[in-house]
Protein backbone atom coordinates (compact mmCIF):
# COMPACT_ATOMS: atom_id res chain seq x y z
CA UNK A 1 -36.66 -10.12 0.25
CA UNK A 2 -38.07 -12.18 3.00
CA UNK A 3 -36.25 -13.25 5.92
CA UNK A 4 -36.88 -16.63 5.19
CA UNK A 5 -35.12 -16.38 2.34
CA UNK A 6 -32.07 -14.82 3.79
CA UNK A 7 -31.60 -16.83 6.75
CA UNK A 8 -31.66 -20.57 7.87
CA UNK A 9 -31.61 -21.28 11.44
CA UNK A 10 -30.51 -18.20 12.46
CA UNK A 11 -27.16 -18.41 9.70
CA UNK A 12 -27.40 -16.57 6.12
CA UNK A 13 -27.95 -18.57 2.93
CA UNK A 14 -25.35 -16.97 0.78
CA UNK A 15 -24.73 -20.47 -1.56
CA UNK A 16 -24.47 -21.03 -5.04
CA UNK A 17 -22.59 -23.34 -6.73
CA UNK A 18 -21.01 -20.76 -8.80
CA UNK A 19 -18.76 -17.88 -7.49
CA UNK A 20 -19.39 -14.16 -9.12
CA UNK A 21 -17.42 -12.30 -10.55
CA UNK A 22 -17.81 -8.55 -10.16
CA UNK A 23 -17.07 -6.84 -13.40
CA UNK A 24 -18.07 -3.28 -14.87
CA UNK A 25 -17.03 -1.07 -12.21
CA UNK A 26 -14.92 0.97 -14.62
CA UNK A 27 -14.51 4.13 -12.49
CA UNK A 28 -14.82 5.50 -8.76
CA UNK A 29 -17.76 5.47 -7.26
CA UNK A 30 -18.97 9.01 -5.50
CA UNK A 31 -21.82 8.69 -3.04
CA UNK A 32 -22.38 11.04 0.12
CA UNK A 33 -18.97 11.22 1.25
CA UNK A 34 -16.33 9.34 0.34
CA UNK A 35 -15.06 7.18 -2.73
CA UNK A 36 -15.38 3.49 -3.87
CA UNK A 37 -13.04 1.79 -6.72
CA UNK A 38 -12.77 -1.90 -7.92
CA UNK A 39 -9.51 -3.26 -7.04
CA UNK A 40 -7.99 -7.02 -8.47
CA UNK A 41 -10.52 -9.57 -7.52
CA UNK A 42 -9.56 -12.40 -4.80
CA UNK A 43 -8.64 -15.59 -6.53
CA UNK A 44 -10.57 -17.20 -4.52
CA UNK A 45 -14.13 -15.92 -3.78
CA UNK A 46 -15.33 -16.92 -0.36
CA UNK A 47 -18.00 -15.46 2.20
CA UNK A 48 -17.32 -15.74 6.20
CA UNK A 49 -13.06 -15.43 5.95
CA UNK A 50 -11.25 -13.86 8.72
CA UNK A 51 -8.93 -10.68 7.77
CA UNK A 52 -6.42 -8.50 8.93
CA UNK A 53 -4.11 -6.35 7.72
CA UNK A 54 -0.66 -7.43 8.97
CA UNK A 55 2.40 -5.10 8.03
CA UNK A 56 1.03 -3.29 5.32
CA UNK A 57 -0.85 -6.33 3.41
CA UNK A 58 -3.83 -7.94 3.62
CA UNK A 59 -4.89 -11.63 4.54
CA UNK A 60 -7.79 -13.33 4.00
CA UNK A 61 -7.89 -16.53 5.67
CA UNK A 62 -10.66 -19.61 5.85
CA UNK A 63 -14.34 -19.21 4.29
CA UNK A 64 -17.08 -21.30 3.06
CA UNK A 65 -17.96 -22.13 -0.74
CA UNK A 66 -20.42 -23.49 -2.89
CA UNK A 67 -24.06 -24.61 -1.65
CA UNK A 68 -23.66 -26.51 1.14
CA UNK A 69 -21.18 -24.29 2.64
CA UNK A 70 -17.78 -25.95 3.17
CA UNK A 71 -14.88 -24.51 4.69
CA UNK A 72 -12.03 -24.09 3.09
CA UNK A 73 -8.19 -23.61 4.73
CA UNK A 74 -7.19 -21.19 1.61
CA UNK A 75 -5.23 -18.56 2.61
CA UNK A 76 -4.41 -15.36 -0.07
CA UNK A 77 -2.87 -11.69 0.77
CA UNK A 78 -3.43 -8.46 -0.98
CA UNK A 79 -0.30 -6.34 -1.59
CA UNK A 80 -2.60 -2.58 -1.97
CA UNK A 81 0.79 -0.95 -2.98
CA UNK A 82 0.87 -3.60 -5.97
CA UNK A 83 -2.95 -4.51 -6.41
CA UNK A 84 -1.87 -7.80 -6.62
CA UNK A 85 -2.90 -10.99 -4.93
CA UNK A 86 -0.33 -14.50 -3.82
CA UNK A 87 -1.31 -17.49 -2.24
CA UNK A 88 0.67 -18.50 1.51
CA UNK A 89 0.54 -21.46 3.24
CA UNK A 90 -3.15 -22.69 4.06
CA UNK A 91 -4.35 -23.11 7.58
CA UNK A 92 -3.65 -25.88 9.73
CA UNK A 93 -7.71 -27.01 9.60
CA UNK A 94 -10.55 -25.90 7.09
CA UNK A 95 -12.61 -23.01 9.28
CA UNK A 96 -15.41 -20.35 8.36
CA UNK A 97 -16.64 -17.41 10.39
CA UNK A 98 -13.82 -16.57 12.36
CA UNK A 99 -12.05 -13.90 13.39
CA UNK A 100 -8.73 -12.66 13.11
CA UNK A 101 -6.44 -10.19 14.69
CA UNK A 102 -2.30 -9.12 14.35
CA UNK A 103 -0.16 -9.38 17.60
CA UNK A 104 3.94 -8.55 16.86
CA UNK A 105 3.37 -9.22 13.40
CA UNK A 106 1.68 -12.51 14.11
CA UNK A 107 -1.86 -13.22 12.60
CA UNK A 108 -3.50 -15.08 14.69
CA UNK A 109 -6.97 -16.72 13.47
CA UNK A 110 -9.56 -17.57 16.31
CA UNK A 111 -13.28 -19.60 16.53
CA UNK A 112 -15.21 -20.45 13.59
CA UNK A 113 -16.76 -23.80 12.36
CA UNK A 114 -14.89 -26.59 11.33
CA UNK A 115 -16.38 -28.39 7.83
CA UNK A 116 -19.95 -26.45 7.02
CA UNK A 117 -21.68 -23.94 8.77
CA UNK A 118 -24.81 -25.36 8.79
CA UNK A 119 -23.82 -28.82 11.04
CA UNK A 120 -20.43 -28.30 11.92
CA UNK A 121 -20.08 -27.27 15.74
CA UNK A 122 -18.19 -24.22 16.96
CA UNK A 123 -14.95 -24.77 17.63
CA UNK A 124 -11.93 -22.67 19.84
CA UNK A 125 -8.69 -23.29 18.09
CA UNK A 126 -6.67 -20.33 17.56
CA UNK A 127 -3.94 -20.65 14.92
CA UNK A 128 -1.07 -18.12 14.13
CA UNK A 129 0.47 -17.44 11.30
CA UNK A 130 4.41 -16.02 10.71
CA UNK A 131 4.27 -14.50 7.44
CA UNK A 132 8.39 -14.94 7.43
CA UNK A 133 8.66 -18.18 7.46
CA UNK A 134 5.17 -18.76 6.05
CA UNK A 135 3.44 -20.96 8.39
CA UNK A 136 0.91 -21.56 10.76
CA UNK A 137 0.99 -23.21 14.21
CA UNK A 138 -1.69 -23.57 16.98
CA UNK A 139 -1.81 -21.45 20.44
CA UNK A 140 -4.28 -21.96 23.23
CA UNK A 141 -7.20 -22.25 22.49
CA UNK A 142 -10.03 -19.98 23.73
CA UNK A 143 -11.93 -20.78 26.59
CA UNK A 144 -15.11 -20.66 24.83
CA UNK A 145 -15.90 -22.59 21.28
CA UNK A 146 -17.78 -19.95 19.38
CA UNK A 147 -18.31 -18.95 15.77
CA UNK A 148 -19.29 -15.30 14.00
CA UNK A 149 -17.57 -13.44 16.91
CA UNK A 150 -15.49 -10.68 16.29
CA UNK A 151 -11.85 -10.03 17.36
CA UNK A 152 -9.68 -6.65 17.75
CA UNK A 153 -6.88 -6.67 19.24
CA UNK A 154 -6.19 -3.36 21.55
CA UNK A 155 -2.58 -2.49 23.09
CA UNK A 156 -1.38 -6.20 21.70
CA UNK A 157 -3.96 -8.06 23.78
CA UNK A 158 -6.59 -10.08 21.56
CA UNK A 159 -10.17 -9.56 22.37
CA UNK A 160 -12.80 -12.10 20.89
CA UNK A 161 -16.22 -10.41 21.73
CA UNK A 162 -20.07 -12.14 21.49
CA UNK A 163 -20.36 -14.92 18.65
CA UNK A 164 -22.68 -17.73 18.55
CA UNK A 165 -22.03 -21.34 20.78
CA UNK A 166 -23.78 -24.43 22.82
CA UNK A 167 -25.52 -22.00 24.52
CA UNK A 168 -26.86 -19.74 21.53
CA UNK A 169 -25.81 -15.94 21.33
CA UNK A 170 -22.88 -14.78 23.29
CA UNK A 171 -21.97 -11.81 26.00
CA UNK A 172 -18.74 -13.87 26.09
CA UNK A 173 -15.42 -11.74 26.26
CA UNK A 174 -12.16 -13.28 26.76
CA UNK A 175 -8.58 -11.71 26.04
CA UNK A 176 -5.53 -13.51 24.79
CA UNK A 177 -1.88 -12.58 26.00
CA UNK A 178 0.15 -13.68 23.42
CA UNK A 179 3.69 -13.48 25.79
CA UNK A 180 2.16 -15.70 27.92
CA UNK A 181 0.01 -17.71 25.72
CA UNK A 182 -2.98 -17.87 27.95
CA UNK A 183 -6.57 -16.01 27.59
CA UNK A 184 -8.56 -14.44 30.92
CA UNK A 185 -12.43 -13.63 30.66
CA UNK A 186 -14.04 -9.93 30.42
CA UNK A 187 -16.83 -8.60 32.09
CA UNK A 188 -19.20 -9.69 29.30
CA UNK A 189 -20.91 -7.33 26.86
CA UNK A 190 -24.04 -6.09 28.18
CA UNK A 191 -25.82 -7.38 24.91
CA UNK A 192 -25.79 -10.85 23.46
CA UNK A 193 -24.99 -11.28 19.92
CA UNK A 194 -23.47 -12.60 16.86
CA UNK A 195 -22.41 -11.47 13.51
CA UNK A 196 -21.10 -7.67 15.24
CA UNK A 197 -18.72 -5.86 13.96
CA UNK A 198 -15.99 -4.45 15.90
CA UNK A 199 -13.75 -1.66 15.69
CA UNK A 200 -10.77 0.37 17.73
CA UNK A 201 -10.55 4.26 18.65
CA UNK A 202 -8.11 5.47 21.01
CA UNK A 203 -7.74 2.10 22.86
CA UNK A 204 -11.86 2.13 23.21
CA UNK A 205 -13.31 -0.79 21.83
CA UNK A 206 -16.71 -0.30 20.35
CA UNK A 207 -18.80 -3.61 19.61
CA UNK A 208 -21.63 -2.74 16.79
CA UNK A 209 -25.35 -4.64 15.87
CA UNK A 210 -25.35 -7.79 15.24
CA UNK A 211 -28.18 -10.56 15.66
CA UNK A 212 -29.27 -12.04 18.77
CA UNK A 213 -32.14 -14.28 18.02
CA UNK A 214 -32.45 -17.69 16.08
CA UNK A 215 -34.16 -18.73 13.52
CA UNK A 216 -35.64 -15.44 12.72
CA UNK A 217 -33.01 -13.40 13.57
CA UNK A 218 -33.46 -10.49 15.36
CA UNK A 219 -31.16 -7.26 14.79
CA UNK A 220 -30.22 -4.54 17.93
CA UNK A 221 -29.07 -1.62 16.90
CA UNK A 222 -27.01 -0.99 19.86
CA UNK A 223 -22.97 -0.17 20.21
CA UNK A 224 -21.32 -0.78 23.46
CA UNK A 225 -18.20 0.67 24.70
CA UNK A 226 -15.52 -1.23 26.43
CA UNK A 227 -12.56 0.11 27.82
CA UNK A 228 -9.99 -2.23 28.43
CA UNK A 229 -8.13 -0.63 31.42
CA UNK A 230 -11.13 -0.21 33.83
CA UNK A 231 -13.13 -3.42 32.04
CA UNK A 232 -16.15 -1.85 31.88
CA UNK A 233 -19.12 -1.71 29.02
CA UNK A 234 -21.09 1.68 28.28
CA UNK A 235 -23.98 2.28 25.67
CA UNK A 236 -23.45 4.41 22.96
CA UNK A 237 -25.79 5.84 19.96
CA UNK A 238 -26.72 3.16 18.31
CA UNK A 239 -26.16 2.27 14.65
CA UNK A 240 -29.16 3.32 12.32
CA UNK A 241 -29.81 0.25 10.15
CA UNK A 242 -30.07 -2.90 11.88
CA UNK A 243 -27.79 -5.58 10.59
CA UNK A 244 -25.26 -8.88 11.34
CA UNK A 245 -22.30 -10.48 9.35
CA UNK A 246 -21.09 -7.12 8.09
CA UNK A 247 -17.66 -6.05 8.54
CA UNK A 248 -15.88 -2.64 9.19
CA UNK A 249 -12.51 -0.69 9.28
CA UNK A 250 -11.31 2.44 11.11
CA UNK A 251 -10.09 5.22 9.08
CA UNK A 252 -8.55 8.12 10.28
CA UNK A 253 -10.32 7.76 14.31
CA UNK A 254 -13.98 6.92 12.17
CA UNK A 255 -15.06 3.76 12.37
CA UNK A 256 -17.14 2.31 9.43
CA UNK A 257 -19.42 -0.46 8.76
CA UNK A 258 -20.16 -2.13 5.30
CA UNK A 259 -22.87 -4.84 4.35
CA UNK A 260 -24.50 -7.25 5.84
CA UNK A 261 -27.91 -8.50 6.36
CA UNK A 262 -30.81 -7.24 8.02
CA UNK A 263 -34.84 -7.41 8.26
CA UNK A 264 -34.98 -6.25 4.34
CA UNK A 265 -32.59 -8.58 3.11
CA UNK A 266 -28.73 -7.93 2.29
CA UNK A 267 -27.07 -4.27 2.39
CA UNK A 268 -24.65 -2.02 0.35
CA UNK A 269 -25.22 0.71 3.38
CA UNK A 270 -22.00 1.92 4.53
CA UNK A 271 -22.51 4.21 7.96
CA UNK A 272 -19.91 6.01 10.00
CA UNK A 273 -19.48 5.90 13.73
CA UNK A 274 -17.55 9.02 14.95
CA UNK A 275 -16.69 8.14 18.92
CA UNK A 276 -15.74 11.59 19.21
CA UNK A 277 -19.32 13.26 18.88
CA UNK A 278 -21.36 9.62 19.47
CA UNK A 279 -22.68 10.10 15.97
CA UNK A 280 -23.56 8.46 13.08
CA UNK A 281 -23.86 9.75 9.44
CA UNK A 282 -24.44 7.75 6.01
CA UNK A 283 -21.72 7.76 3.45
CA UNK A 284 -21.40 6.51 -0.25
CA UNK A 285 -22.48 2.86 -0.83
CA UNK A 286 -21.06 -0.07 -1.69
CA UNK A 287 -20.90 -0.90 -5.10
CA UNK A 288 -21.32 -4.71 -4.28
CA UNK A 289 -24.61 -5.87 -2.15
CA UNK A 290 -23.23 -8.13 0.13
CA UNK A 291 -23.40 -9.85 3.61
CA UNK A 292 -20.44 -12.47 5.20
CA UNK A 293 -17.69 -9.90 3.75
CA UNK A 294 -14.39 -9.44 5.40
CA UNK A 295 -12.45 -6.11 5.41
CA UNK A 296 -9.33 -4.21 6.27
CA UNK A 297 -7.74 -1.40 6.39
CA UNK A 298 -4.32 -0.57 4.72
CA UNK A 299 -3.24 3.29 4.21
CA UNK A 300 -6.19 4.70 5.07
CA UNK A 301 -8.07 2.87 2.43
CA UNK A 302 -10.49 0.17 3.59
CA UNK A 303 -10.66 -2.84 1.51
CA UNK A 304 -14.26 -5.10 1.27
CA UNK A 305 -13.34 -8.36 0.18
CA UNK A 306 -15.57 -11.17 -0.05
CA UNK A 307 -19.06 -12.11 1.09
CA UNK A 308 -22.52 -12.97 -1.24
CA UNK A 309 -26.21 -12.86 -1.31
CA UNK A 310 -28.37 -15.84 -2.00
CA UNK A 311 -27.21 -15.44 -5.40
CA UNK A 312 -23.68 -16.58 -5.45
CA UNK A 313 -20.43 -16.06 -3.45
CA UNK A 314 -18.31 -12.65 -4.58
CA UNK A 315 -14.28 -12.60 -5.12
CA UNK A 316 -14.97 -8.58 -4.88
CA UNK A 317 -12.57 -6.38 -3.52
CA UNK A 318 -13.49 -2.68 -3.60
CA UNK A 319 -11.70 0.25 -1.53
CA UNK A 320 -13.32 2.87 0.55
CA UNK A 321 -11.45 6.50 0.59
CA UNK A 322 -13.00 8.97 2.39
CA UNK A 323 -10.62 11.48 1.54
CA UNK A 324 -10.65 14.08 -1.40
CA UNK A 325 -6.93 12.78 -2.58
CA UNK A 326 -5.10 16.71 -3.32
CA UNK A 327 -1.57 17.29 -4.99
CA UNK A 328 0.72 18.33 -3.10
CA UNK A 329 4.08 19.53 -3.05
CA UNK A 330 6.80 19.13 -0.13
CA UNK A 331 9.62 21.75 -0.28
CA UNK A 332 9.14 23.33 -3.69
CA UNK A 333 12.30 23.80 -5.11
CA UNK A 334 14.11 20.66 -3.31
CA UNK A 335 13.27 17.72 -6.04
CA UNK A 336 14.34 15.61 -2.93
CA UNK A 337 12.48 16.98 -0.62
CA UNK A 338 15.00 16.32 1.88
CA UNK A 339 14.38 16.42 5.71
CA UNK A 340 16.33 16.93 8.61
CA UNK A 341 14.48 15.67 11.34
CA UNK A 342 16.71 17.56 13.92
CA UNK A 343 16.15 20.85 12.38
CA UNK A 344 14.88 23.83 14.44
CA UNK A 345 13.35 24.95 11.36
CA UNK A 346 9.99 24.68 9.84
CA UNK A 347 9.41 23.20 6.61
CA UNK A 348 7.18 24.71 3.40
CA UNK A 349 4.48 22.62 1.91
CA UNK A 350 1.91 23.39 -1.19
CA UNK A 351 -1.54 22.41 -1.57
CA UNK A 352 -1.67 22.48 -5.34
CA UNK A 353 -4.95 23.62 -6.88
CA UNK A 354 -6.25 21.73 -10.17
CA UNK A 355 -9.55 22.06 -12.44
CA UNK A 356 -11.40 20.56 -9.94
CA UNK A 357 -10.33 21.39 -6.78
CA UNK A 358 -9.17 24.78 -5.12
CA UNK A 359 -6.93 24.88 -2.40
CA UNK A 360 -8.10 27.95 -1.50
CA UNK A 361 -11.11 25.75 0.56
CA UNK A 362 -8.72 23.84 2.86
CA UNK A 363 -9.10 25.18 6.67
CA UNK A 364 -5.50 25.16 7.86
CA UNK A 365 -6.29 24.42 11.08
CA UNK A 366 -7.16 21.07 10.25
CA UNK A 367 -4.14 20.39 8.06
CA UNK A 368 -1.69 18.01 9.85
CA UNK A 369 1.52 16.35 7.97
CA UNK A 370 2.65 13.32 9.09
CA UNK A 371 0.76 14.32 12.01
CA UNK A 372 2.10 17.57 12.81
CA UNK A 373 -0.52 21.03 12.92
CA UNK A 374 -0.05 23.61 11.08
CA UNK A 375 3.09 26.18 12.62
CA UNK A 376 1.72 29.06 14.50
CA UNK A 377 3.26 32.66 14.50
CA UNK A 378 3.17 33.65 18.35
CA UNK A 379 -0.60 34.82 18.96
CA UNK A 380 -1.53 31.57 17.37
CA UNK A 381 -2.21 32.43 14.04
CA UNK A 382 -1.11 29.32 11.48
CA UNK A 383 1.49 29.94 8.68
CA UNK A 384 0.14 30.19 5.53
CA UNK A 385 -0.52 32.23 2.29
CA UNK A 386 -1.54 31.87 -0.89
CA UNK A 387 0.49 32.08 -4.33
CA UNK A 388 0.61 30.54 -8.01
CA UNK A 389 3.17 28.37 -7.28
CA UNK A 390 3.29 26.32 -10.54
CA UNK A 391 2.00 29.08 -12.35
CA UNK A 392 -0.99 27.66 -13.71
CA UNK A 393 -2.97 30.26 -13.22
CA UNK A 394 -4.65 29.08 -9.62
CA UNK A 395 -4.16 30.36 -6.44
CA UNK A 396 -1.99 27.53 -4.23
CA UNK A 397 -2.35 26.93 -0.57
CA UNK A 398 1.50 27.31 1.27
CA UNK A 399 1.79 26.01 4.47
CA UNK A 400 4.70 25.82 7.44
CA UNK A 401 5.12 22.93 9.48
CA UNK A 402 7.71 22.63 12.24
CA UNK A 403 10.19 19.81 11.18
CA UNK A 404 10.80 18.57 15.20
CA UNK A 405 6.91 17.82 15.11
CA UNK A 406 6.84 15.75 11.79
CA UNK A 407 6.05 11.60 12.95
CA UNK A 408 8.20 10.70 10.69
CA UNK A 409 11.76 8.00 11.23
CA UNK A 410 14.93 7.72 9.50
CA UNK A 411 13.40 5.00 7.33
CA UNK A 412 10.04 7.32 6.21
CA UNK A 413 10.01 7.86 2.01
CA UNK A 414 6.48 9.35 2.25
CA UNK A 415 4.92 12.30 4.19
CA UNK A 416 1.12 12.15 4.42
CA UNK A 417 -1.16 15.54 4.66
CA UNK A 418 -4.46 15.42 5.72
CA UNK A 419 -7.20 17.95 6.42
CA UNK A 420 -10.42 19.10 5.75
CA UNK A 421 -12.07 22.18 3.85
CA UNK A 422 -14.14 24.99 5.21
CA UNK A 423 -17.40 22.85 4.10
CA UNK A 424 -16.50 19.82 6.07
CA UNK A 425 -14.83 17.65 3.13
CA UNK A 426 -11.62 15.28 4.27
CA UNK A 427 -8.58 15.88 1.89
CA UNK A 428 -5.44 13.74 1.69
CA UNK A 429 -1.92 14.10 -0.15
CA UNK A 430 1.10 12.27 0.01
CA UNK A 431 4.43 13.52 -1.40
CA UNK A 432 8.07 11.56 -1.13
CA UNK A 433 10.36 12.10 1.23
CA UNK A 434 14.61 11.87 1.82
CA UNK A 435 15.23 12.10 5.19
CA UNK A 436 19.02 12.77 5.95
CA UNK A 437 21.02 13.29 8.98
C-alpha cells in the first residue's frame, strides 16, 4: 500500500461508512512468543479513543466514526473478569485522539480534536471521570492544545508527551498534579513527534516512534528515556519497524507495542521493549491489522481494542498473554488453601504437569508467588523436588515459599505464580486463596 493511500495531511485515512466486525477467530493464536484470543467485541467500534485501565476494568473513551471522521463522546468499559462490556456516562464534549491516564482512581482524558480530525483544531481540555458516581467534570486544562500525544501517568503525576499542534509536531512535555490541579512543563523530548506510544518501567518513562513529518509522514525509530526525578531524556535502542498511532501495554516490566502504520501501510507487528537489557525482540502478531487502536492492560493480559485500516473501523478486542498459563496447586491437601500471613513458616506449592506441558522445565529460580522467590536452604540452594502429586503419572514441580514474603493483604483471594523455563518460556498460574488471621 502506498502512503498516499494511508495518510492525508499527515493523519491516517481509516474511514468507512461501515464498522467491521471481526469474526472467525475461534481459538488462540500462537506466534513467536506469546498468545492472542478474541474477546467480546466493543459495542461501539471506533479508531483514535483514549484508554486506561482504572481499578481492574477497562475504558474506552472518545473516537472518530464513519468517513468523514467525527468524534464521538461514547464512553464503554470492559469488565476482563466478566468479558462483558456496559455503557457509563459519555464525555462532557465529543473528542478523538486523546490520551488518557488514572490518578486515585480518577480517569482523566486529555488533548484530542474536537468534531473531525481532519478540520477540527487541537484542543487542551482535560476531563475526569469518577467511575462512582459516574460522571465527568473538567480540570485545567493543559498548557498546550495538542492532539495524538500520549499520556502515562508515573508516581500519580500525569505526563502528556509530543502530539501534534499550531506549530506541527511536538517535543512538548507538561505534567499535571492532580492535588493541586495545575500542570508545569518538562524538559522536552529530544525528538519531535506524534502518534508515539508510551509506556512505564520502574518509574522510567520510555516514549516510542511515532511520526514527525506532514503530509508524507515520516517514521523515527527512536525511544527516549525520561526519568522523572532528575527530568532528563536519554536515547535508547530504537524500535525495529518504524510506525505512529499504535498503542502498547506493559506486562510483567516488558513493554509492548501493537499496530499502527508505517512506510508499508498498516501493521499487525507486535515488538517487545525489555528496558532491562535495551532490547527488542518480535513476538506473535496480531490477529487484527490495524492502526488508531487503543489498549490496556488488566491482569497481565493486554487488551487491543479498536482502530481500522482504510477499509473500515474495527470493534475488535483481542488479548495478548505472554505467559504459558500452568496449573497449579497452593497447599495440596488444604482445599482452602488458607494463609497466615504472620507465619514464620514457609508454604508448599505444585506446578502440576499436563499432556502438554512438564513442570519438570520450570527454572526455580525464576519462580516468584505473589512476588516472593523461591525459599532457599542456607547455602542458597531453592526448595524444591519433584513428585507425582496427583498421581497421574507425571513428575510435579514442589516448591517452598516463605509466607512473611508473599505480597499478598487480608483482602487477597488469588495468589499469582510466575516464572520461566530452562528454554526461556514465561509461565503463569493462579490458584485461590483464604487468608486468615
Amino acid at each position: 500500500m502506498r502512503k498516499a493511500n494511508a495518510f492525508r495531511d499527515g493523519v491516517p485515512r481509516l474511514f468507512l461508512l461501515a464498522t467491521c466486525m471481526v469474526f472467525g477467530l475461534t481459538r488462540p493464536v500462537m506466534g513467536q512468543s506469546g498468545t492472542w484470543t478474541l474477546k467480546a467485541p466493543m459495542p461501539t467500534g471506533r479508531a483514535g479513543a483514549a484508554s486506561a485501565v482504572l481499578d481492574g476494568t477497562l475504558y474506552v473513551a472518545g473516537g472518530y466514526v464513519g468517513s468523514a471522521g467525527i468524534s464521538i463522546a461514547v464512553v464503554e468499559a470492559y469488565d476482563p473478569k466478566s468479558d462483558a462490556w456496559s455503557s457509563k456516562a459519555p464525555m462532557l464534549t465529543p473528542v478523538s485522539n486523546a490520551a488518557a491516564g488514572v490518578i486515585d482512581h480518577t480517569l482523566y482524558v486529555v488533548g484530542g480534536n474536537f468534531t473531525d480530525v481532519f478540520r477540527s483544531p487541537n484542543i487542551s481540555e482535560l476531563k475526569a471521570y469518577d467511575p462512582i458516581t459516574n460522571s465527568w467534570s473538567t480540570r485545567a486544562p493543559m498548557p498546550t492544545a495538542r492532539s495524538n500525544l500520549a499520556v502515562v501517568v508515573v508516581d500519580g503525576t500525569l505526563y502528556a508527551v509530543g502530539g501534534q499542534g499550531v506549530s506541527g509536531y511536538l517535543q512538548t512535555v507538561e505534567a499535571y498534579d492532580s492535588n493541586s490541579d495545575t500542570w508545569t512543563t518538562k524538559t522536552p523530548m529530544p525528538t519531535p513527534r506524534a502518534g508515539l506510544s508510551v509506556g512505564v518501567v520502574d518509574g522510567i518513562l520510555y516514549a516510542i516512534g511515532g511520526s514527525n513529518a506532514s503530509g508524507s509522514p515520516g517514521f523515527p525509530q527512536t525511544v527516549e528515556a525520561y526519568d522523572p526525578k532528575s527530568d532528563t531524556w536519554t536515547t535508547k535502542a530504537s524500535i525495529p519497524t518504524p510506525r505512529w498511532i499504535m498503542a502498547s501495554g506493559v506486562v510483567d516490566g516488558i513493554i509492548y507495542v501493537v499496530g499502527g502504520a508505517g512506510p508499508g501501510g498498516y501493521l499487525q507487528v507486535v515488538e517487545a521493549y525489555n528496558p532491562k537489557t535495551d532490547t527488542w525482540t518480535t513476538v506473535a502478531p496480531m490477529p487484527t491489522t490495524r492502526a488508531a487502536l487503543t489498549a490496556g492492560v488488566a491482569n497481565d493480559l493486554l487488551y487491543a481494542n479498536g482502530g481500522g485500516t482504510r477499509f473500515g473501523i474495527f470493534v475488535a478486542n483481542e488479548a495478548f498473554s505472554p505467559f504459558l498459563p500452568v496449573p497449579i496447586d497452593i497447599k495440596p491437601g488444604d482445599a482452602n488453601n488458607t494463609i497466615n500471613l504472620k507465619s514464620n513458616g514457609t508454604i508448599l506449592v505444585a506446578i502440576l504437569s499436563t499432556a502438554e506441558f512438564g513442570a519438570t522445565t520450570v527454572d526455580p529460580v525464576t519462580v516468584k508467588l505473589a512476588g516472593a522467590p523461591v525459599a532457599t536452604h542456607g547455602r542458597g540452594t531453592p526448595m524444591t523436588s519433584l513428585a507425582d502429586l496427583n498421581r497421574d503419572g507425571r513428575l510435579d514441580l514442589l516448591l517452598h515459599f516463605r509466607t512473611q514474603d508473599l505480597q499478598l493483604t487480608p483482602a487477597s483471594t488469588e495468589a499469582v505464580l510466575k516464572g520461566k523455563t530452562f528454554s526461556g518460556q514465561l509461565i503463569r498460574g493462579v490458584d485461590l486463596v483464604r487468608i486468615v488471621p
